[in-house]
Every structure is written in structure tokens, then in C-alpha cells.
C-alpha atoms as a PDB file:
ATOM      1  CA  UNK A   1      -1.621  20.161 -16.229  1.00  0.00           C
ATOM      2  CA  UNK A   2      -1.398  19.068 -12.355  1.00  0.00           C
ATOM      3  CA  UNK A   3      -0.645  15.724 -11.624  1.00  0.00           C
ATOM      4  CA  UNK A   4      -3.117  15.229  -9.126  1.00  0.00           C
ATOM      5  CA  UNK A   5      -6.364  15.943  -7.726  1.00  0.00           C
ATOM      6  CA  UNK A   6      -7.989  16.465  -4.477  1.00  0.00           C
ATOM      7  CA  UNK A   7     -11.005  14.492  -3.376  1.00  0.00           C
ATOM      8  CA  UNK A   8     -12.544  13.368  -0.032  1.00  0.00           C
ATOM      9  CA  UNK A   9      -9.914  15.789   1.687  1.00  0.00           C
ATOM     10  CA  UNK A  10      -6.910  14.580   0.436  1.00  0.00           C
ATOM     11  CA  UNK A  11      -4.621  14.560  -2.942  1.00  0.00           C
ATOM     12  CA  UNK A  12      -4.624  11.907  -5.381  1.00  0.00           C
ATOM     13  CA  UNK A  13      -1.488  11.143  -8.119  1.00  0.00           C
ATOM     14  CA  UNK A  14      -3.181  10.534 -11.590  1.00  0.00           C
ATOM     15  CA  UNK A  15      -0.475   7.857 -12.771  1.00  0.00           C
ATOM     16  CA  UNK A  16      -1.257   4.907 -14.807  1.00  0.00           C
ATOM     17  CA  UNK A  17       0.398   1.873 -13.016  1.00  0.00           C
ATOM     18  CA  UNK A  18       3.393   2.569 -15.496  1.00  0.00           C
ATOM     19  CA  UNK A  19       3.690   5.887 -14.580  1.00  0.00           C
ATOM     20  CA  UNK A  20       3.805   4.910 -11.133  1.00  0.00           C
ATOM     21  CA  UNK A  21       6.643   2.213 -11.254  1.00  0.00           C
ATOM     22  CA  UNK A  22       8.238   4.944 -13.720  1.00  0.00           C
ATOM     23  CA  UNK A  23       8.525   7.619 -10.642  1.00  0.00           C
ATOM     24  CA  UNK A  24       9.131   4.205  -7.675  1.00  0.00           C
ATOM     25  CA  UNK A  25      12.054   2.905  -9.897  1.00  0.00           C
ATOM     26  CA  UNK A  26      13.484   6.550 -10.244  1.00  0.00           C
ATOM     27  CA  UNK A  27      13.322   6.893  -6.140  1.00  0.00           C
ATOM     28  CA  UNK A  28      14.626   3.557  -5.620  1.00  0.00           C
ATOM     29  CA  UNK A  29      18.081   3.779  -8.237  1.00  0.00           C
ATOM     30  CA  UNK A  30      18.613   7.669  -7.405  1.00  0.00           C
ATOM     31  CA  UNK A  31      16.888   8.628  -4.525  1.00  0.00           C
ATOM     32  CA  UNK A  32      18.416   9.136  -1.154  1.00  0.00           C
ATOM     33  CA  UNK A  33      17.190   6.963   1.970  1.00  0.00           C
ATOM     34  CA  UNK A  34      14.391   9.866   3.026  1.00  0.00           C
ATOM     35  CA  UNK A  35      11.848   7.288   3.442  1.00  0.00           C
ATOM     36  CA  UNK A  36       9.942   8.293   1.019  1.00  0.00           C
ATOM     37  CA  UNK A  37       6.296   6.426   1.753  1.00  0.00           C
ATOM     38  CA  UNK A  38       3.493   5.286  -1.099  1.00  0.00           C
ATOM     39  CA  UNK A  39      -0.303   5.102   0.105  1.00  0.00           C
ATOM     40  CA  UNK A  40      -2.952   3.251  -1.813  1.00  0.00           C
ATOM     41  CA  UNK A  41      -6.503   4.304  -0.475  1.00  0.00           C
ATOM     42  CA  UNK A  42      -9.480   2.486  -0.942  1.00  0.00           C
ATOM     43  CA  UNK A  43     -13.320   2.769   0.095  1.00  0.00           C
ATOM     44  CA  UNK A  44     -12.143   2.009   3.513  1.00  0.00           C
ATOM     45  CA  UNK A  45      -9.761   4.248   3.888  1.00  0.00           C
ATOM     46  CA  UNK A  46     -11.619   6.775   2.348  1.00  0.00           C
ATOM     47  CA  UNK A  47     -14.435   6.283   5.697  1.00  0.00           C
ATOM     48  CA  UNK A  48     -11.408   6.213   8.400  1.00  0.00           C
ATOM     49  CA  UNK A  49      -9.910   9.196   6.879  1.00  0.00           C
ATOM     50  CA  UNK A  50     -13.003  11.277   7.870  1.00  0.00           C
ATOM     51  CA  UNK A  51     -12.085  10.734  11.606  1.00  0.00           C
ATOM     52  CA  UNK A  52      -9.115   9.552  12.101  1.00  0.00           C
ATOM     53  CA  UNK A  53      -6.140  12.668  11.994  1.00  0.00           C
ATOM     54  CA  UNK A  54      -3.436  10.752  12.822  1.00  0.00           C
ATOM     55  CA  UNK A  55      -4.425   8.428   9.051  1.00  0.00           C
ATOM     56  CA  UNK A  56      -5.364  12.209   7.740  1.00  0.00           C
ATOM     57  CA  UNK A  57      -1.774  13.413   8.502  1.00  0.00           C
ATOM     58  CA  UNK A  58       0.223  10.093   7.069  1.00  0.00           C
ATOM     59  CA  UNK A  59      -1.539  11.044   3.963  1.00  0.00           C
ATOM     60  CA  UNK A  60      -0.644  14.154   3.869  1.00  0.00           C
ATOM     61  CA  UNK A  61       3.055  13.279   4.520  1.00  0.00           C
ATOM     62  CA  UNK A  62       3.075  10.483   1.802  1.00  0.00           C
ATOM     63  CA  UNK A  63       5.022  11.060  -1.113  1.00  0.00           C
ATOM     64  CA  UNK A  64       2.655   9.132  -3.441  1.00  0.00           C
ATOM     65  CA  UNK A  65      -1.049   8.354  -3.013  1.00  0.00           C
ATOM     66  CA  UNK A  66      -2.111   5.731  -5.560  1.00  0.00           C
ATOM     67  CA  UNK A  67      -6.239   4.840  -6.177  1.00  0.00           C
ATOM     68  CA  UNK A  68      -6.654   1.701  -4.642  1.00  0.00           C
ATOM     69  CA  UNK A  69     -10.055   0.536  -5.941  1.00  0.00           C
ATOM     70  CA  UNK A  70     -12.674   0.824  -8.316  1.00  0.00           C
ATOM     71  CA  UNK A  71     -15.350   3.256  -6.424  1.00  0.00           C
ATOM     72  CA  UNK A  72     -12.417   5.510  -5.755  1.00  0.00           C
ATOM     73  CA  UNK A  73     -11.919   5.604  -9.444  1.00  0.00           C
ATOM     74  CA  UNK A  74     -15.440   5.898 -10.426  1.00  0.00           C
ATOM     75  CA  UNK A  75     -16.149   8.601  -8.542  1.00  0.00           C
ATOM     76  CA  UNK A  76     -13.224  10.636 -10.000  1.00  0.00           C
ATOM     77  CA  UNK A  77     -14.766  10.033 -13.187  1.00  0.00           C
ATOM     78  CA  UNK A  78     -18.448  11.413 -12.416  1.00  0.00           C
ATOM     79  CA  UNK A  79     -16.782  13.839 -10.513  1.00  0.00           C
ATOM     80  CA  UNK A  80     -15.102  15.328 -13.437  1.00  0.00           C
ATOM     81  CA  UNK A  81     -11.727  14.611 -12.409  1.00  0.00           C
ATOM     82  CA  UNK A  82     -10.840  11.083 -13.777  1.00  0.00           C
ATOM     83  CA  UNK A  83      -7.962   8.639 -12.322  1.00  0.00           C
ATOM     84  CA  UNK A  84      -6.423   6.620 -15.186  1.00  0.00           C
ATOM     85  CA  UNK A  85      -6.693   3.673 -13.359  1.00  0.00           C
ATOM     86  CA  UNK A  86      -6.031   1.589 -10.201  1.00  0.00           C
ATOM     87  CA  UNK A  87      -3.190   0.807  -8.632  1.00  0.00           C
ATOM     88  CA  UNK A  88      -3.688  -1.951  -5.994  1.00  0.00           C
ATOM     89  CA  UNK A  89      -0.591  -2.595  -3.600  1.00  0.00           C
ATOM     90  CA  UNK A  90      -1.173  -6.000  -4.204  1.00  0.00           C
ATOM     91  CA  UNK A  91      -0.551  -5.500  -7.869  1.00  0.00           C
ATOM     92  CA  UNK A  92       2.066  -2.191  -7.503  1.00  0.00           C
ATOM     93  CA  UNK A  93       4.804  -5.068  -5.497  1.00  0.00           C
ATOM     94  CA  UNK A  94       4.844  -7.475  -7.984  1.00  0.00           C
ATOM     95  CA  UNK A  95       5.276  -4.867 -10.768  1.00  0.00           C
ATOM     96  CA  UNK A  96       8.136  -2.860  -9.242  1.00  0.00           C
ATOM     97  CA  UNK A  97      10.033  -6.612  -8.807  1.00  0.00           C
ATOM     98  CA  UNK A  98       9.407  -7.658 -12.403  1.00  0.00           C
ATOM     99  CA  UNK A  99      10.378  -4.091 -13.612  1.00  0.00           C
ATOM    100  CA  UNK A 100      13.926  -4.696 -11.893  1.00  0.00           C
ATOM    101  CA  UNK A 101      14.280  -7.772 -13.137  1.00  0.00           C
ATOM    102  CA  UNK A 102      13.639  -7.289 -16.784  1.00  0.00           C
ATOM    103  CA  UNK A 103      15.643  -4.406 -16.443  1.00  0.00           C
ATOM    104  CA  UNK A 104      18.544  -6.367 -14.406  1.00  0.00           C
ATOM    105  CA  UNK A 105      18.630  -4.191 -11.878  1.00  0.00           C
ATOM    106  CA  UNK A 106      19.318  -5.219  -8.366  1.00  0.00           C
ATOM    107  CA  UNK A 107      16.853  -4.559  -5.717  1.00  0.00           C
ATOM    108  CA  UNK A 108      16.926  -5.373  -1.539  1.00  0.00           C
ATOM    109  CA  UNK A 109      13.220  -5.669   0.131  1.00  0.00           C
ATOM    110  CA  UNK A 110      12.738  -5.590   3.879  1.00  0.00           C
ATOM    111  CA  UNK A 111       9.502  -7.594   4.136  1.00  0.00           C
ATOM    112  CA  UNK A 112       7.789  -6.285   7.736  1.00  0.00           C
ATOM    113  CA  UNK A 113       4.187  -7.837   8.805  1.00  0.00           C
ATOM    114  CA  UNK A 114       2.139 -10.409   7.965  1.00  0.00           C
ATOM    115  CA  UNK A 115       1.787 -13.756  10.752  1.00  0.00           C
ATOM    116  CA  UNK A 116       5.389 -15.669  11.541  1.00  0.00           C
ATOM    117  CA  UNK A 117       6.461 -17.558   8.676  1.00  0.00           C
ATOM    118  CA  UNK A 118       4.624 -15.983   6.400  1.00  0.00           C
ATOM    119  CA  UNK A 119       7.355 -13.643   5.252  1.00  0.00           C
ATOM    120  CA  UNK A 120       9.714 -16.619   4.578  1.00  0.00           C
ATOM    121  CA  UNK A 121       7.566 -18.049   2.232  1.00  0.00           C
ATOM    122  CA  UNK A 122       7.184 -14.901   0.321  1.00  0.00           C
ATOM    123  CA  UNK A 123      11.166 -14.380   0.272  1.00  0.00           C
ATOM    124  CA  UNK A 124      11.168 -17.685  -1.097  1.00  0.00           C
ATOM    125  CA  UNK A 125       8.277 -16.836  -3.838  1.00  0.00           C
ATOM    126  CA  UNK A 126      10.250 -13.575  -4.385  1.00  0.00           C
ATOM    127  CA  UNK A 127      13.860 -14.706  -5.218  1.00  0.00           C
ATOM    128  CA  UNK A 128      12.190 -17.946  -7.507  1.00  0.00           C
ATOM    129  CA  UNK A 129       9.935 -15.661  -9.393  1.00  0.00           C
ATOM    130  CA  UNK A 130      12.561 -12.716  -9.619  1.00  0.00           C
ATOM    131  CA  UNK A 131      16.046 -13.150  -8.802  1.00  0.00           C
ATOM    132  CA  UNK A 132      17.404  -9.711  -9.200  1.00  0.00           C
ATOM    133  CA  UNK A 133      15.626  -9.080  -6.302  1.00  0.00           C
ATOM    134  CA  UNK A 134      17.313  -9.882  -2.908  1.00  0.00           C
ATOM    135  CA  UNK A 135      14.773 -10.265   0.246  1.00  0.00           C
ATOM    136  CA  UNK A 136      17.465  -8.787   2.590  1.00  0.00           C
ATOM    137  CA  UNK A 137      14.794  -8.808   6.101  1.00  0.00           C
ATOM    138  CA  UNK A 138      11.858 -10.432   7.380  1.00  0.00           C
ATOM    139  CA  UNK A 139       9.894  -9.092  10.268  1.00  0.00           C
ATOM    140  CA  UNK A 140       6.303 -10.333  11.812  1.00  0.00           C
ATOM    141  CA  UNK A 141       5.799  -7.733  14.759  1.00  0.00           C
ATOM    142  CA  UNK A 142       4.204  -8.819  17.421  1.00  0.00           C
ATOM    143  CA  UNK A 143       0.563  -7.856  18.702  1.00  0.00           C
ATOM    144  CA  UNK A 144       0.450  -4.384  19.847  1.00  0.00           C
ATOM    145  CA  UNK A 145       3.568  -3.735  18.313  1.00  0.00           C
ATOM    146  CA  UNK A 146       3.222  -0.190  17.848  1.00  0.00           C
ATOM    147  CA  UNK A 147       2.355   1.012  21.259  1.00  0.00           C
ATOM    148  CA  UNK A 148       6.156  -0.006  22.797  1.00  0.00           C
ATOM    149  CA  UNK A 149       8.073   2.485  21.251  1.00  0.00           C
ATOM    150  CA  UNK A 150      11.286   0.971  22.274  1.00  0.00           C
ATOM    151  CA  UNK A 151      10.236  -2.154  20.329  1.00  0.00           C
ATOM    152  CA  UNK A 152       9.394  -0.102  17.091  1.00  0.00           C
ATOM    153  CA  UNK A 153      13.199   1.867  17.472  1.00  0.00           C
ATOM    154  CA  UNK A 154      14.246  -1.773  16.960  1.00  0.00           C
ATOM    155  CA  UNK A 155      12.702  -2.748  14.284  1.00  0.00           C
ATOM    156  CA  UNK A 156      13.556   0.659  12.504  1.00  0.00           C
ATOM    157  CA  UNK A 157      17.153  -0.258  13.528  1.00  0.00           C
ATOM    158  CA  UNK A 158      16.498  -3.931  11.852  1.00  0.00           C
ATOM    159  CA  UNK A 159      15.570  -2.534   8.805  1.00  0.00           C
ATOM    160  CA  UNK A 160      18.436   0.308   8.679  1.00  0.00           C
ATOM    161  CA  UNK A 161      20.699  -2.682   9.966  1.00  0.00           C
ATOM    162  CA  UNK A 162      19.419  -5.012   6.363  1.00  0.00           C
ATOM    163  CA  UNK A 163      20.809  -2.010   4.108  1.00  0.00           C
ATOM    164  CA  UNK A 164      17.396  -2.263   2.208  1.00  0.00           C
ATOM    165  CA  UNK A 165      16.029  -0.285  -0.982  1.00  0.00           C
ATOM    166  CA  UNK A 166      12.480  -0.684  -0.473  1.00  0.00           C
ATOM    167  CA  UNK A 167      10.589  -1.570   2.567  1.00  0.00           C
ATOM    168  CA  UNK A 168       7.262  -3.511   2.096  1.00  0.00           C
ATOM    169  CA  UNK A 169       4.599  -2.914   4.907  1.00  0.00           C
ATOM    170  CA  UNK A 170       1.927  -5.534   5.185  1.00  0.00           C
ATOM    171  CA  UNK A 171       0.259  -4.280   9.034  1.00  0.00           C
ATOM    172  CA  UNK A 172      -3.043  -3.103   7.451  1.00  0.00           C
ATOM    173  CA  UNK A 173      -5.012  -0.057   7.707  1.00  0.00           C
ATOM    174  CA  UNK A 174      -4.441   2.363   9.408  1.00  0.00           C
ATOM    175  CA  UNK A 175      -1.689   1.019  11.399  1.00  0.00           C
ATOM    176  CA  UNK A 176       0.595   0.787   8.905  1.00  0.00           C
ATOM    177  CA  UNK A 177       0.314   4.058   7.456  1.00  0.00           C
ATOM    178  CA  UNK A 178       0.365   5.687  10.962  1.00  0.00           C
ATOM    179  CA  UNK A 179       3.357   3.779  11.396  1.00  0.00           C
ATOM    180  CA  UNK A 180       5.005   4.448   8.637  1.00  0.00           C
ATOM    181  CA  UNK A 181       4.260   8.693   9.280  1.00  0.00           C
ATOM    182  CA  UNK A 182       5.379   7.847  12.748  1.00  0.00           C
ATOM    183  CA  UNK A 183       8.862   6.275  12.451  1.00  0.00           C
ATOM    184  CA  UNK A 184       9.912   7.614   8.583  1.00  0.00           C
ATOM    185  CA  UNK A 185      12.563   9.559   9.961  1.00  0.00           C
ATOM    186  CA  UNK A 186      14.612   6.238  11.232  1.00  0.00           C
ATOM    187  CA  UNK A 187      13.926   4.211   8.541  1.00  0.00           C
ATOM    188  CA  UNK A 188      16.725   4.515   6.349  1.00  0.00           C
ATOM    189  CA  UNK A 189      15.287   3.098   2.794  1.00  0.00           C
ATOM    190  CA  UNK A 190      14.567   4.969  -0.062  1.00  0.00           C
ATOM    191  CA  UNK A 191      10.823   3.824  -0.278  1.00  0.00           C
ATOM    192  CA  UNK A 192       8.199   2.335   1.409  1.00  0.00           C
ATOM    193  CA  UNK A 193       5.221   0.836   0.599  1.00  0.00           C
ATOM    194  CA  UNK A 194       1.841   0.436   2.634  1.00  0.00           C
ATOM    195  CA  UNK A 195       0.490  -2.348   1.181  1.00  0.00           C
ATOM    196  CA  UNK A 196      -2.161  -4.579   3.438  1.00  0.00           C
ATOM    197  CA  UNK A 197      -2.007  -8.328   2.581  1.00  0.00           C
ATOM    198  CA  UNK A 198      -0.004  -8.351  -0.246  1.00  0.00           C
ATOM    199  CA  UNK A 199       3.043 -10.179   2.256  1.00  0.00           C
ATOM    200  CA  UNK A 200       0.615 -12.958   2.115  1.00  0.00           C
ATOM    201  CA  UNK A 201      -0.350 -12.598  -1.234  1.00  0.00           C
ATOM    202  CA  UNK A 202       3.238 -13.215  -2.263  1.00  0.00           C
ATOM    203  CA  UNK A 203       3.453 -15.945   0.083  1.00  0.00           C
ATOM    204  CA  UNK A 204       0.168 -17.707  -1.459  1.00  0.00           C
ATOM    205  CA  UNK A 205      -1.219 -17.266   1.800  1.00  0.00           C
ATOM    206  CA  UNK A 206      -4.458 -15.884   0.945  1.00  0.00           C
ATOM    207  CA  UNK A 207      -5.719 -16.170  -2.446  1.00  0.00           C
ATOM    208  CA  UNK A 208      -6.117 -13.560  -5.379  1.00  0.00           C
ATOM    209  CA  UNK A 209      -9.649 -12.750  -6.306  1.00  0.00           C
ATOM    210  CA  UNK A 210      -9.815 -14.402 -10.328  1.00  0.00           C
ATOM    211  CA  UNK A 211      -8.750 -11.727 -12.790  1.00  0.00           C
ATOM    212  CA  UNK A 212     -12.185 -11.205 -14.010  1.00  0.00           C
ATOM    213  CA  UNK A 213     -13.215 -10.313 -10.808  1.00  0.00           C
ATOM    214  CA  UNK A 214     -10.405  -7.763 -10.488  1.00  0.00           C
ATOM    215  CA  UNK A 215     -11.106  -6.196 -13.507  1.00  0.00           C
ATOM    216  CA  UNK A 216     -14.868  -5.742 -13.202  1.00  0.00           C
ATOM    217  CA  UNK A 217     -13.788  -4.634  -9.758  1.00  0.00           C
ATOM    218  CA  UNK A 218     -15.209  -7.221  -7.721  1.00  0.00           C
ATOM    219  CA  UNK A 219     -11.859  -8.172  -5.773  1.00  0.00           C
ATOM    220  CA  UNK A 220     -13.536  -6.642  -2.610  1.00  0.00           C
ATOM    221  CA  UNK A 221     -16.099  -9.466  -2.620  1.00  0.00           C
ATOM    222  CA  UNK A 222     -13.762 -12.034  -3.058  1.00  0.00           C
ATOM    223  CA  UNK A 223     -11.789 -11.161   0.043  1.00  0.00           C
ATOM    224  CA  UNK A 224     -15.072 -10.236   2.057  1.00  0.00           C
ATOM    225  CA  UNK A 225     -16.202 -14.496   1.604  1.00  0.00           C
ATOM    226  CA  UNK A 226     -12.986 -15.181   2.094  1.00  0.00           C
ATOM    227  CA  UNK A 227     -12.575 -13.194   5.541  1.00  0.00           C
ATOM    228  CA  UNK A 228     -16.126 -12.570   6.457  1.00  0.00           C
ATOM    229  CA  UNK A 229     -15.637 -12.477  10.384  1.00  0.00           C
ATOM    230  CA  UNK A 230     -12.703  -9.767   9.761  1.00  0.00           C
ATOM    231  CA  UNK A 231     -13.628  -7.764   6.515  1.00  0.00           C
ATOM    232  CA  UNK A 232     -17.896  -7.805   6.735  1.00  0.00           C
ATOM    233  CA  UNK A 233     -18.354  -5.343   8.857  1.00  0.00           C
ATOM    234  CA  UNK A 234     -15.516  -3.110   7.167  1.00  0.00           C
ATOM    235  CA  UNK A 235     -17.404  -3.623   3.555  1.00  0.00           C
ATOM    236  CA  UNK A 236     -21.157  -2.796   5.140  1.00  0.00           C
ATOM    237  CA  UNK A 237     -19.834   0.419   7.033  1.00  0.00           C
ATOM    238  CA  UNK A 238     -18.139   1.550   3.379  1.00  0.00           C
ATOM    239  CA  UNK A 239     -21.384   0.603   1.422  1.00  0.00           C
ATOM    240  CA  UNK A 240     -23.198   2.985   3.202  1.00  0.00           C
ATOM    241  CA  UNK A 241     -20.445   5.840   4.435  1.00  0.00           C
ATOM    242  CA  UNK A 242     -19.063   5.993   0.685  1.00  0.00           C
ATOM    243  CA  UNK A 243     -22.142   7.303  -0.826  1.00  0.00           C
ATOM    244  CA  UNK A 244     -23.061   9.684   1.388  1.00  0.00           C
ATOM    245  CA  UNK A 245     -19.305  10.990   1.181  1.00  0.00           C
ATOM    246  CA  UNK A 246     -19.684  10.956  -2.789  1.00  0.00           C
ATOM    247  CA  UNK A 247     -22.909  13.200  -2.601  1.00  0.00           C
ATOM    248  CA  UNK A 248     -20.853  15.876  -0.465  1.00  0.00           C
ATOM    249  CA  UNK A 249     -17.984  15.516  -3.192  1.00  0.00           C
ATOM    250  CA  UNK A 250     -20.702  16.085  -5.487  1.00  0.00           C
ATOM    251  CA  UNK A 251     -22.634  19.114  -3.989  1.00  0.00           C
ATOM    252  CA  UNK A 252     -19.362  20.557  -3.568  1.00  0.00           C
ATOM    253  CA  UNK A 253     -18.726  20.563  -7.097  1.00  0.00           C
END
């Protein structure tokens, strides 16, 4: 039986969030430094993905797309295709670093986004919580970062310069995943992860929606009254695009 399926145009890994850190963990003790690159798509990315190509292709270069939300999941299940579960970046982190430490395994994180000292104070959250795990670089890009390619060789030669494992992006959608496509080839760490605001997650920056709300998958409303300038307009254009995406899922089926 496949692993994965395809919907909305692009393949899907049906992992449990144990199955998941089972496959990171083997990558990140074994693997070579390929770069290999984990995507998490949501409702959002689900709408950019439909005209965006240079999102479209980082997908299709990533070596492990994880459900990132509950629509995403419910509509593998009416579609007759089901996704175990999701696998939020903002939950996927803190697993991989508490699977290395109960397994006493050593682990070095290049932390790259979020605002300036923000990544500090997650380094400092990270080694308290989970010693094992060594935050080995700390990089807040600036503005426009990714239009001076001379400035993104340097931080790829940062990062290959920290010796890291894993490489944590926090830059948002769809600029880190372009990114990420973009530059794999220089990075020299043996994963890395596209994971939104979970830098400032770690750092207590932003809050976590309560864990009822997660579960009953009401985390995006949380962070929509909690950012409404940035992430209202994001949520309205998904509420209606999703559907209507959904129904061509559907009449293809």
C-alpha cells in the first residue's frame, strides 16, 4: 500500500506524527547533508499552490509533505483517501527535540527567521527544555532578504559554517519554502524544516492556541484574533477558495 496520496495537485505522506519523527530521526542520525526539506501545507497553502509555480515546484522537490491542518485532513477523509492525522510544524519541532533527548541523542539546530532576538530566546527555551539538543546558529534575515542573492549565499555559508543537523525555517509561506527549493543545494544539513512561527512559538513569542482548541481544530482562529491585521484576510480568502477547490477534488473523484 502507497504511502501517500495526491490531492489538490500535489502528494501527501500518510504518517502519523510518530511515523514522521520515525523517518526525520532516521535522516538526521544516517542521512547525508542533501538537504533534505519537510513541507507542512495547510488551507493556505493549499489556495497559493493553485497559482503560484515557483510554491508548486518546492513541493514537488520536498522530501516530506506533512498535513498541516484539520480541513486538509477532512477532506482526505470524504475524499476517500484518509490522512491519519496532522502534523503541525509547530508541533513536528518540539517532537523531533524531545525524541533526541529521551533517546540521548545529540542534535545541532540552525534556527533562521523570526524578528531579532527572537531566536535567542528560543535557543535559550531549547537547551532548558532539552539539553541534548545544541542550538549551534541563529539568523533573523533582514527584509527582502531573498531578493539579494549574494546575501542568501551568506547565510547558506552561515549555516554550512554552524556544522548543523537540522535547519529550522521560520520565514512563512511561501517564502520559506521557495527558499528552501531555491538554495537546498548549499545548505549543507541533513534536514530542513519549513515551519512558519514556530521560532516564536519556542521563544513564547506568540502564544499557542489552548489544546482544546487544537484538537477540535480551531488553532486557526486563535491565531486569526491574535494577528487579525496580518492573518484576516489570509483566513477569508481560504474560507471561500477551499471549498470550491474541495468540490473539484470531489467531481474528480
Amino acid at each position: 500500500m502507497s504511502n501517500t496520496i495526491e490531492m489538490f495537485g500535489i502528494t501527501i505522506h500518510k504518517f502519523s506524527m510518530n511515523g514522521a519523527l520515525d523517518v526525520i530521526q532516521e535522516w538526521l542520525q544516517f542521512g547525508d547533508n542533501d538537504c533534505k526539506f519537510v513541507v507542512t501545507p495547510n488551507v493556505d497553502h493549499v489556495v497559493q499552490l493553485e497559482k503560484n509555480a515557483a510554491l508548486k515546484q518546492a513541493y514537488d522537490h520536498a522530501a516530506m509533505v506533512v498535513a498541516d491542518g484539520k480541513p486538509v485532513v477532512l477532506a482526505s477523509n470524504l475524499l476517500g483517501k484518509p490522512l491519519p492525522e496532522t502534523i503541525p510544524g509547530s508541533d513536528l519541532v518540539p517532537n523531533i527535540f524531545e525524541r533526541f533527548q529521551q533517546k540521548n541523542l545529540p542534535l545541532k539546530v540552525y534556527l533562521l527567521g523570526a524578528m531579532p532576538g527572537v531566536g535567542e530566546v528560543a535557543a535559550a527555551n531549547i537547551q532548558a527544555q532539552w539539553p541534548m539538543v545544541k542550538v549551534v546558529g541563529i539568523l533573523s534575515p533582514d527584509f527582502g532578504f531573498e531578493k539579494d542573492s549574494d546575501y542568501c549565499d551568506r547565510i547558506c555559508q552561515s549555516v554550512a559554517d554552524a556544522n548543523a543537523d537540522l535547519l529550522v525555517i521560520g520565514l512563512g509561506a511561501p517564502k520559506q519554502e521557495i527558499w528552501v527549493d531555491k538554495y537546498a543545494h548549499k545548505l549543507p544539513v541533513k534536514v530542513a524544516l519549513c515551519v512558519g512561527a514556530t521560532i516564536d512559538f519556542l521563544a513564547g513569542n506568540k502564544p499557542r492556541a489552548p489544546m482544546w482548541m487544537r484538537k477540535v481544530g480551531l488553532e486557526w482562529l486563535h491565531r486569526m484574533c491574535s494577528e487579525p491585521k496580518r492573518l484576516m484576510k489570509r483566513y477569508l480568502v481560504g474560507a471561500v477558495i477551499f471549498p470550491q477547490l474541495f468540490i473539484r477534488e470531489w467531481l474528480k473523484k
